[in-house]
N, C-alpha and C. Protein backbone atom coordinates (compact mmCIF):
# COMPACT_ATOMS: atom_id res chain seq x y z
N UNK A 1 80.51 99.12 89.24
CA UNK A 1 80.61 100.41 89.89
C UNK A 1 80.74 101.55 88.89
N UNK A 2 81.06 101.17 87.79
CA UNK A 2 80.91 102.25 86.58
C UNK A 2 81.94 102.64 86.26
N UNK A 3 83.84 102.16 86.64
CA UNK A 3 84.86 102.44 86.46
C UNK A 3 85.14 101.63 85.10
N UNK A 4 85.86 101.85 84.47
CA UNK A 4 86.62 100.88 83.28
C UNK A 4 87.52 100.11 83.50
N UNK A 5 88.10 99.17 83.36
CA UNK A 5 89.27 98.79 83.13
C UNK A 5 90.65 99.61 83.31
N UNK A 6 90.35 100.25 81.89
CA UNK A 6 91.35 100.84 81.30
C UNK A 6 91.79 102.53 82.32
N UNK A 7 90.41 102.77 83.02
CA UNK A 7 90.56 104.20 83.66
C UNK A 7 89.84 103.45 85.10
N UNK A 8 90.26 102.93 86.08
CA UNK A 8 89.82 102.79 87.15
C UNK A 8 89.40 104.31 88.13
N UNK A 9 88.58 104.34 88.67
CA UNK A 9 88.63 105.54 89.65
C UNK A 9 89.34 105.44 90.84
N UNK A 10 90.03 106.24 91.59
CA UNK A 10 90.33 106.14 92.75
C UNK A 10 89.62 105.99 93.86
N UNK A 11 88.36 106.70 93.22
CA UNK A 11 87.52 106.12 94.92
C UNK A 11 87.26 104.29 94.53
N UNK A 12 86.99 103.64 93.29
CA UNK A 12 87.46 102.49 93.21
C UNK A 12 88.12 101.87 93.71
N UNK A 13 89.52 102.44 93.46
CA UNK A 13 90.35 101.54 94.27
C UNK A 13 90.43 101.54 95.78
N UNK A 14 90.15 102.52 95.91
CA UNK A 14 90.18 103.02 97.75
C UNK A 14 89.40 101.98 98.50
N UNK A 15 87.94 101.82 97.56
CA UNK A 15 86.89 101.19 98.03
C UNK A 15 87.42 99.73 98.12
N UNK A 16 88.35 98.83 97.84
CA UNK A 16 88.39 97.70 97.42
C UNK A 16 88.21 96.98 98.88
N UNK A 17 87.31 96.02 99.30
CA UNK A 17 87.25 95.63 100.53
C UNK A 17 87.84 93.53 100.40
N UNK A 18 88.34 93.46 99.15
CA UNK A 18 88.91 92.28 99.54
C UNK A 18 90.69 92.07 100.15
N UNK A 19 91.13 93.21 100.54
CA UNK A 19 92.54 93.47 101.27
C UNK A 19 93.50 93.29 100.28
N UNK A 20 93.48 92.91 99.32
CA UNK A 20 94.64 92.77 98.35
C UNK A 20 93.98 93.17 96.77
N UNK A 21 95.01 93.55 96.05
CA UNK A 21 94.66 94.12 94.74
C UNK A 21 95.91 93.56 94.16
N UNK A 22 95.27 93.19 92.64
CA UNK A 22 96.62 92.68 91.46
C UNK A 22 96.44 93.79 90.47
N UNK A 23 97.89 94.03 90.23
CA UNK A 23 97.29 95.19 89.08
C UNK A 23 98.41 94.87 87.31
N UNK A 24 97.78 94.45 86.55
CA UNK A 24 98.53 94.01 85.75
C UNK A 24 99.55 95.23 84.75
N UNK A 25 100.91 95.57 84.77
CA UNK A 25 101.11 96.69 83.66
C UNK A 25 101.40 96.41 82.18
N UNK A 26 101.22 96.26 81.39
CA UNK A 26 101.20 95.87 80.41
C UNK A 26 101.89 96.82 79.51
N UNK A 27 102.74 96.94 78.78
CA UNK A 27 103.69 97.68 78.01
C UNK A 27 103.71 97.47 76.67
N UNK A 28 102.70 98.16 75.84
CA UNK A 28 102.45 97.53 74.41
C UNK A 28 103.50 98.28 73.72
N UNK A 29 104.96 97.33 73.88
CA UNK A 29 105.90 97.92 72.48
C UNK A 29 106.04 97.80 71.45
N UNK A 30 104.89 96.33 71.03
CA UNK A 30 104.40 96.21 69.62
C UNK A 30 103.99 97.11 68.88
N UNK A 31 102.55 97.70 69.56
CA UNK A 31 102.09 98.43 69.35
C UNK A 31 102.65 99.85 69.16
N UNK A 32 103.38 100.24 69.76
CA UNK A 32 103.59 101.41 70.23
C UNK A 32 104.95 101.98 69.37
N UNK A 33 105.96 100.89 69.11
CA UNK A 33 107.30 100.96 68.57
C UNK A 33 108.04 101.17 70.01
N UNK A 34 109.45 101.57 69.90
CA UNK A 34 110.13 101.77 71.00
C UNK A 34 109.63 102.66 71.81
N UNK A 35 110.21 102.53 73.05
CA UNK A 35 109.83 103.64 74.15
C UNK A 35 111.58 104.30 74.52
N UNK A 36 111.34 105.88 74.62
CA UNK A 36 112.72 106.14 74.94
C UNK A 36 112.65 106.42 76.45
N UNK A 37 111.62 106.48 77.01
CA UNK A 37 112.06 106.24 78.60
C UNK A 37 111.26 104.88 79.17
N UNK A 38 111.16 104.02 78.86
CA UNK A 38 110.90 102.74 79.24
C UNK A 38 109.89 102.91 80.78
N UNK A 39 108.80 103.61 80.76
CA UNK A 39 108.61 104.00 81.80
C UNK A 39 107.12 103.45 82.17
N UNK A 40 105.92 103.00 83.00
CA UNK A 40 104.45 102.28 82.78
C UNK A 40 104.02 103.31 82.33
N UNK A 41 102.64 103.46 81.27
CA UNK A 41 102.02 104.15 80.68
C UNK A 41 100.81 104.26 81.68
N UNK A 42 100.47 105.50 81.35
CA UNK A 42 99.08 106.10 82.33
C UNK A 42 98.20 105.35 82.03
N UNK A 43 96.85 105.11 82.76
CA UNK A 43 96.67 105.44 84.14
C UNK A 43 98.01 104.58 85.12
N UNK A 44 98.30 103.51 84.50
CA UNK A 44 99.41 102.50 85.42
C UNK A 44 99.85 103.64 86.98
N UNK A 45 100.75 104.74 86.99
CA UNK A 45 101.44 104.70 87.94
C UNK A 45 100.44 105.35 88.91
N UNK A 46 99.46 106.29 88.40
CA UNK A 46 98.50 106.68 89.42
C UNK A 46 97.55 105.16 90.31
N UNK A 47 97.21 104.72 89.44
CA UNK A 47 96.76 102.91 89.73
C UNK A 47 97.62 102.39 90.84
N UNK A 48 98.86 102.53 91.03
CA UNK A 48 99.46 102.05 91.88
C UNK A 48 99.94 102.70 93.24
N UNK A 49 100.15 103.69 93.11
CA UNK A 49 100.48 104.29 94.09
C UNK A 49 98.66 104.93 94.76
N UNK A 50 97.63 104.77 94.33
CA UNK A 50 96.11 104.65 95.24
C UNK A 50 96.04 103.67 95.78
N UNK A 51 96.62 102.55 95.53
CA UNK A 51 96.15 101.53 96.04
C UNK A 51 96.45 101.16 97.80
N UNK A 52 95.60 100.85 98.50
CA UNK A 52 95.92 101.56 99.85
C UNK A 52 95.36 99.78 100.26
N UNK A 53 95.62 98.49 99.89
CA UNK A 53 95.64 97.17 99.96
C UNK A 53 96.64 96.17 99.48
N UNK A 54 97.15 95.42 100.29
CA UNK A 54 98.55 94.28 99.60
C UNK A 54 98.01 95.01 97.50
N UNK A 55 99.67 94.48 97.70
CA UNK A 55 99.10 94.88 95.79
C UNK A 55 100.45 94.03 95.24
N UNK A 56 99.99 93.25 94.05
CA UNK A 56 100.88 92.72 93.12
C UNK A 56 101.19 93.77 92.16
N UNK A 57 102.56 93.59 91.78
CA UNK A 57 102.57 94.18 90.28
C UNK A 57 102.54 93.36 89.31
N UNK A 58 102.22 93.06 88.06
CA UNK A 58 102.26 91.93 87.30
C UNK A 58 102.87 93.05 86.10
N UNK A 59 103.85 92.78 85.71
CA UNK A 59 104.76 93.72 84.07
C UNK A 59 104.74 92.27 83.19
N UNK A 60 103.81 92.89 82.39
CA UNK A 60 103.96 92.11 81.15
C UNK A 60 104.64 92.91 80.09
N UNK A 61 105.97 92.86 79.76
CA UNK A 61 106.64 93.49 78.90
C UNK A 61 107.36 93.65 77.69
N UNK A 62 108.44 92.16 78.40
CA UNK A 62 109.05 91.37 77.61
C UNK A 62 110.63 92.32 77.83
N UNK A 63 110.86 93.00 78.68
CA UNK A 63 112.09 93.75 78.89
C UNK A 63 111.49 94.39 80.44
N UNK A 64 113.09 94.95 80.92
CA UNK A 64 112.83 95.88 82.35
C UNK A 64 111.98 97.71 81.74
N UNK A 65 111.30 97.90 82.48
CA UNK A 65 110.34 99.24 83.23
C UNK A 65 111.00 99.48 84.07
N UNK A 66 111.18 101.15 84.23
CA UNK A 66 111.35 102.05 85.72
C UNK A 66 110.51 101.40 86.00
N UNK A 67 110.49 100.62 87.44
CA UNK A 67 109.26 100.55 88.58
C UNK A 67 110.36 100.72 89.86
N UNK A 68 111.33 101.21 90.15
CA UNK A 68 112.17 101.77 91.51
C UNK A 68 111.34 103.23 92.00
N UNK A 69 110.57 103.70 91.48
CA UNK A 69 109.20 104.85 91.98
C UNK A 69 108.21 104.08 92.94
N UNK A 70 107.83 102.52 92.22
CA UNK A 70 107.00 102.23 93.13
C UNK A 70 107.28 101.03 94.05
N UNK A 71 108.50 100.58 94.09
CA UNK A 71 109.21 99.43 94.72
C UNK A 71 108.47 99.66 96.71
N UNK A 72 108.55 100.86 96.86
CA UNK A 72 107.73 101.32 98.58
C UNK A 72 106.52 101.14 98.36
N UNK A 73 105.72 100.83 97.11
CA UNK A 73 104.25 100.67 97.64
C UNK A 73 103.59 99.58 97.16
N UNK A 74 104.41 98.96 96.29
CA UNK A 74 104.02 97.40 96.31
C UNK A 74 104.34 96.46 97.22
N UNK A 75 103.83 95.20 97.35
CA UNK A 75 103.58 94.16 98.17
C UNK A 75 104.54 92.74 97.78
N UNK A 76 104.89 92.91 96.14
CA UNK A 76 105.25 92.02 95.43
C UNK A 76 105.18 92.16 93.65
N UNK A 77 106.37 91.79 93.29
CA UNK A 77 106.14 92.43 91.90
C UNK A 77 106.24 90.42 91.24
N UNK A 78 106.17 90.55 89.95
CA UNK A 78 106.09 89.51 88.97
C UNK A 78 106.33 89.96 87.64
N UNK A 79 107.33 90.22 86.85
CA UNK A 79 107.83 90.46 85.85
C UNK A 79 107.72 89.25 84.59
N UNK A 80 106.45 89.02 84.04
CA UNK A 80 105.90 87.94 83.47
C UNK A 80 106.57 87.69 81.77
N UNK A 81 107.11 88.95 81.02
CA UNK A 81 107.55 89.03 80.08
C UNK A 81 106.86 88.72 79.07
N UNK A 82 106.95 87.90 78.39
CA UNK A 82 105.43 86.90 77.52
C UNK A 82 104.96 85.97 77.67
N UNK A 83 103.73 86.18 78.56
CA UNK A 83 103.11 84.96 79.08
C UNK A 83 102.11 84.27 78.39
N UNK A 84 101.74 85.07 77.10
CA UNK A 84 101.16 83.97 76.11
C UNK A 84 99.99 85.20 76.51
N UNK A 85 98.98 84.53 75.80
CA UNK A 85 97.41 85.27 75.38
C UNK A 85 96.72 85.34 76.50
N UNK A 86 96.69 84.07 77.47
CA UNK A 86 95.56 83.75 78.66
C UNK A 86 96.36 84.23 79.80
N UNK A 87 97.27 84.57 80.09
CA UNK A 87 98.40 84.41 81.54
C UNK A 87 98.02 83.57 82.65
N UNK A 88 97.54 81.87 81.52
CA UNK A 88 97.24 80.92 83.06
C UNK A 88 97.92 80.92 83.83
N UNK A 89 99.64 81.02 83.52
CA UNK A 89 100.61 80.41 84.08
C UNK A 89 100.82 81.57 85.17
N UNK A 90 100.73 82.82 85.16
CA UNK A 90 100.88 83.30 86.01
C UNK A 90 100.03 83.44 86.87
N UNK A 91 98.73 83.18 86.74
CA UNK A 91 97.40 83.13 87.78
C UNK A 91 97.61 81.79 88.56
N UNK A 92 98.23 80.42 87.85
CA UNK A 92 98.54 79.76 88.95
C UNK A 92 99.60 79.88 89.71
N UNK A 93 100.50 80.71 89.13
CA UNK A 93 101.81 80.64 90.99
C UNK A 93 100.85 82.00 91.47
N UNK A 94 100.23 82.82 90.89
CA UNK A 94 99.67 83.76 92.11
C UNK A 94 99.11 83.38 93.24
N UNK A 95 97.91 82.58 92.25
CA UNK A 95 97.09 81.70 93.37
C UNK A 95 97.46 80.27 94.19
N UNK A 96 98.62 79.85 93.98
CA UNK A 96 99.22 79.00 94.60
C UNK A 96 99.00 77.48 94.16
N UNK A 97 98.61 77.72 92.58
CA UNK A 97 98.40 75.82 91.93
C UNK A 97 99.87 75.50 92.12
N UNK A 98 100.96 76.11 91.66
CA UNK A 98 102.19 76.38 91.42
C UNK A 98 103.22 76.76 91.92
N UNK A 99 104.16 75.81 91.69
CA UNK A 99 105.36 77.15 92.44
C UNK A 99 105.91 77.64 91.75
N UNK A 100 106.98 79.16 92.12
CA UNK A 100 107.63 80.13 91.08
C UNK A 100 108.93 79.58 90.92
N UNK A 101 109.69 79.87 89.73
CA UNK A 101 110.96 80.02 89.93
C UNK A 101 111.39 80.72 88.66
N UNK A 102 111.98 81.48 89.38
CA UNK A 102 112.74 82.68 87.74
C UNK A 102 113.96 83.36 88.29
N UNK A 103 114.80 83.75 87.35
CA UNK A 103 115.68 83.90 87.39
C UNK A 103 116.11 85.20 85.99
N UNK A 104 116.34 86.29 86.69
CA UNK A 104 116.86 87.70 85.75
C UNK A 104 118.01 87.35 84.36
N UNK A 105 117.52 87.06 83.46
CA UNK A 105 118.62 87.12 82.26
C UNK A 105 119.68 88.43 82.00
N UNK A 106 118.91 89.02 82.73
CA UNK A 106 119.91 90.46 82.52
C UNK A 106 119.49 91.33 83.64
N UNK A 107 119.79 92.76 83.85
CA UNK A 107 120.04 93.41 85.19
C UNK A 107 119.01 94.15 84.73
N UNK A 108 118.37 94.60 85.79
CA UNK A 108 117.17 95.24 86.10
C UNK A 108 117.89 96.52 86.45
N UNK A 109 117.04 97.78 85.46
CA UNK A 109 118.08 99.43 85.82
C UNK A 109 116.75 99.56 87.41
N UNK A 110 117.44 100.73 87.97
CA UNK A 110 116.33 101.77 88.42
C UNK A 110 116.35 102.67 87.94
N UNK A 111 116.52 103.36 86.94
CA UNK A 111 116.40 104.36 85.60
C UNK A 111 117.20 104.45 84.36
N UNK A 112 116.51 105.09 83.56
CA UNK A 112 117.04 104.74 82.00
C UNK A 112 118.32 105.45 82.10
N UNK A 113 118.74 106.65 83.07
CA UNK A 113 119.84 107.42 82.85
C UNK A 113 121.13 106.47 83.00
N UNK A 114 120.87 104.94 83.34
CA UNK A 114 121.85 104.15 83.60
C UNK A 114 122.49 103.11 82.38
N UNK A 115 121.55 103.35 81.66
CA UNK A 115 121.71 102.76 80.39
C UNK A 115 122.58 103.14 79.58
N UNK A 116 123.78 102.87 78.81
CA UNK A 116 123.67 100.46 79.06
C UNK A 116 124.14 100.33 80.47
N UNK A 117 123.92 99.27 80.93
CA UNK A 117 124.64 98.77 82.68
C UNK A 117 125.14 97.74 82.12
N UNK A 118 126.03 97.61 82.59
CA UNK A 118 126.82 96.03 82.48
C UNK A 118 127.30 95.56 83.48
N UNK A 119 127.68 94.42 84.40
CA UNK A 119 128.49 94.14 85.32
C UNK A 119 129.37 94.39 85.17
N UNK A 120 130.13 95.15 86.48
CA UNK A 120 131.56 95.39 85.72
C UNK A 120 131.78 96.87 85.58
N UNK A 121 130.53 97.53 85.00
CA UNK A 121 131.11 99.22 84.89
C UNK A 121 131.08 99.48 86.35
N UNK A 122 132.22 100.21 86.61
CA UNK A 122 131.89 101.68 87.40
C UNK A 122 130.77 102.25 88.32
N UNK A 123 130.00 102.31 87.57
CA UNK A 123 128.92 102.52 88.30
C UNK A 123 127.74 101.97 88.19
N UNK A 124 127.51 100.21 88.40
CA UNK A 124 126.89 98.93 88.45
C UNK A 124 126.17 99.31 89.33
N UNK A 125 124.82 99.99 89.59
CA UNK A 125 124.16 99.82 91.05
C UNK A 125 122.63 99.47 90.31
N UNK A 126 122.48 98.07 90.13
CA UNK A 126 121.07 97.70 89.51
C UNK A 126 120.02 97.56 90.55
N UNK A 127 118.65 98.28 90.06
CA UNK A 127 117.43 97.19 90.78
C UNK A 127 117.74 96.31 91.43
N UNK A 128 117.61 95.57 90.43
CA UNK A 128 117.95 93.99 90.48
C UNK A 128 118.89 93.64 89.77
N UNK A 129 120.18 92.59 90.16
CA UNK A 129 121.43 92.30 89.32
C UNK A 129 121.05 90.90 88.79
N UNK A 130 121.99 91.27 87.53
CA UNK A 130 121.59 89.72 86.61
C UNK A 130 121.93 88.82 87.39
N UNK A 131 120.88 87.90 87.20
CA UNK A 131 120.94 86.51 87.53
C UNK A 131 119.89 86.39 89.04
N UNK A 132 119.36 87.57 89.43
CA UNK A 132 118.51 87.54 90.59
C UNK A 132 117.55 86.76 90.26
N UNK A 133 117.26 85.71 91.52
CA UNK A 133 116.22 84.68 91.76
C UNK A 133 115.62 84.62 92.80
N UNK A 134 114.26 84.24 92.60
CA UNK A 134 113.46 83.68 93.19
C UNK A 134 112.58 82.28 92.81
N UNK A 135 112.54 81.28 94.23
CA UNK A 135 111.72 80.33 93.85
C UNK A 135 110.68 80.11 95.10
N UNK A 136 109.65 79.80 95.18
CA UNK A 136 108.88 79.38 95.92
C UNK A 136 108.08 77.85 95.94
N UNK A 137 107.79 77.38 96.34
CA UNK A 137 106.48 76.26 96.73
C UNK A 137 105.67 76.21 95.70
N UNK A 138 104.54 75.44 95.73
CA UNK A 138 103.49 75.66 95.32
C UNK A 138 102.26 75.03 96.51
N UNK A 139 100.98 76.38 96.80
CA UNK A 139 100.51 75.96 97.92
C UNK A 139 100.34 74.63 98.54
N UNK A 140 100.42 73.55 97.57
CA UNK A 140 100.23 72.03 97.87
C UNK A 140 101.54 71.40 98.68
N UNK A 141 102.36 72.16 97.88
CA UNK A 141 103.73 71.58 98.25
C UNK A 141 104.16 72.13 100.18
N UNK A 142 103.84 73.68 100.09
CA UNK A 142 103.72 73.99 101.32
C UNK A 142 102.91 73.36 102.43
N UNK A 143 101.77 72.99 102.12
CA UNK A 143 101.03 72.50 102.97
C UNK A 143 101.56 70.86 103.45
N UNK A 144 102.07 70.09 102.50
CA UNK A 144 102.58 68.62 102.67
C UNK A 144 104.06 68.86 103.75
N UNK A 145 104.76 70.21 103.49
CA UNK A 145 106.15 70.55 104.32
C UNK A 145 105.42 70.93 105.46
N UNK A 146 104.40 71.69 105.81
CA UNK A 146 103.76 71.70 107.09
C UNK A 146 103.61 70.78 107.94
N UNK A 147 102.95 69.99 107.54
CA UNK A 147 101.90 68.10 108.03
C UNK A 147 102.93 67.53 108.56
């Protein structure tokens, strides 16, 4: 359609007629050195908030991102951290070879102004609090608990 990758168009995304969209954010702090507001880099937040179909978030980071901006317009997030070069592992629990299970090593902010958080301060109100989990199935496994 003549969009990039890197700069999707919005009538792109608008157009998407398979009902769901994955959108990967990727946070190059290698590259980049530190970030002092830990925040997705453009196009990312316009990318997400067009998207007008189920939508994954996929944060490849290796630490927490503000994403409490777009927590109302995603479908489902996946905080992959370093998933290696290929991200098989995360294309199979997307697509259901797999089941998930993870678990938060540390607390997820909803903004940097909260930083440091610790359990315990005062004013503890995380995203997500350490130790938050999720596990799921894997489509095979669901289907055998069905039968």
């Amino acid at each position: 359609m003549g969009a990039s990758l890197s700069d999707p168009s919005k009538a792109l995304l608008l157009s998407v007629r398979s009902g769901a969209a994955l959108w990967l954010a990727s946070i190059l702090t290698q590259v980049f050195g530190d970030s002092s507001n830990l925040t997705i880099v453009d196009p990312g937040p316009s990318i997400i908030t067009n998207v007008n179909v189920k939508c994954v978030l996929v944060i490849i980071s290796g630490h927490p991102v503000v994403i409490e901006p777009y927590m109302s317009v995603i479908d489902a997030l996946v905080a992959a951290w370093l998933p290696g070069t290929e991200c098989q592992g995360v294309a199979d629990v997307l697509f259901g070879d797999h089941g998930f299970t993870g678990k938060l090593s540390g607390t997820w902010f909803k903004n940097v102004d909260q930083l440091p958080m610790n359990i315990g301060d005062p004013h503890y109100d995380p995203l997500f609090p350490f130790g938050f989990r999720l596990t799921t199935k894997s489509m095979t496994e669901r289907c055998r608990t069905a039968a």
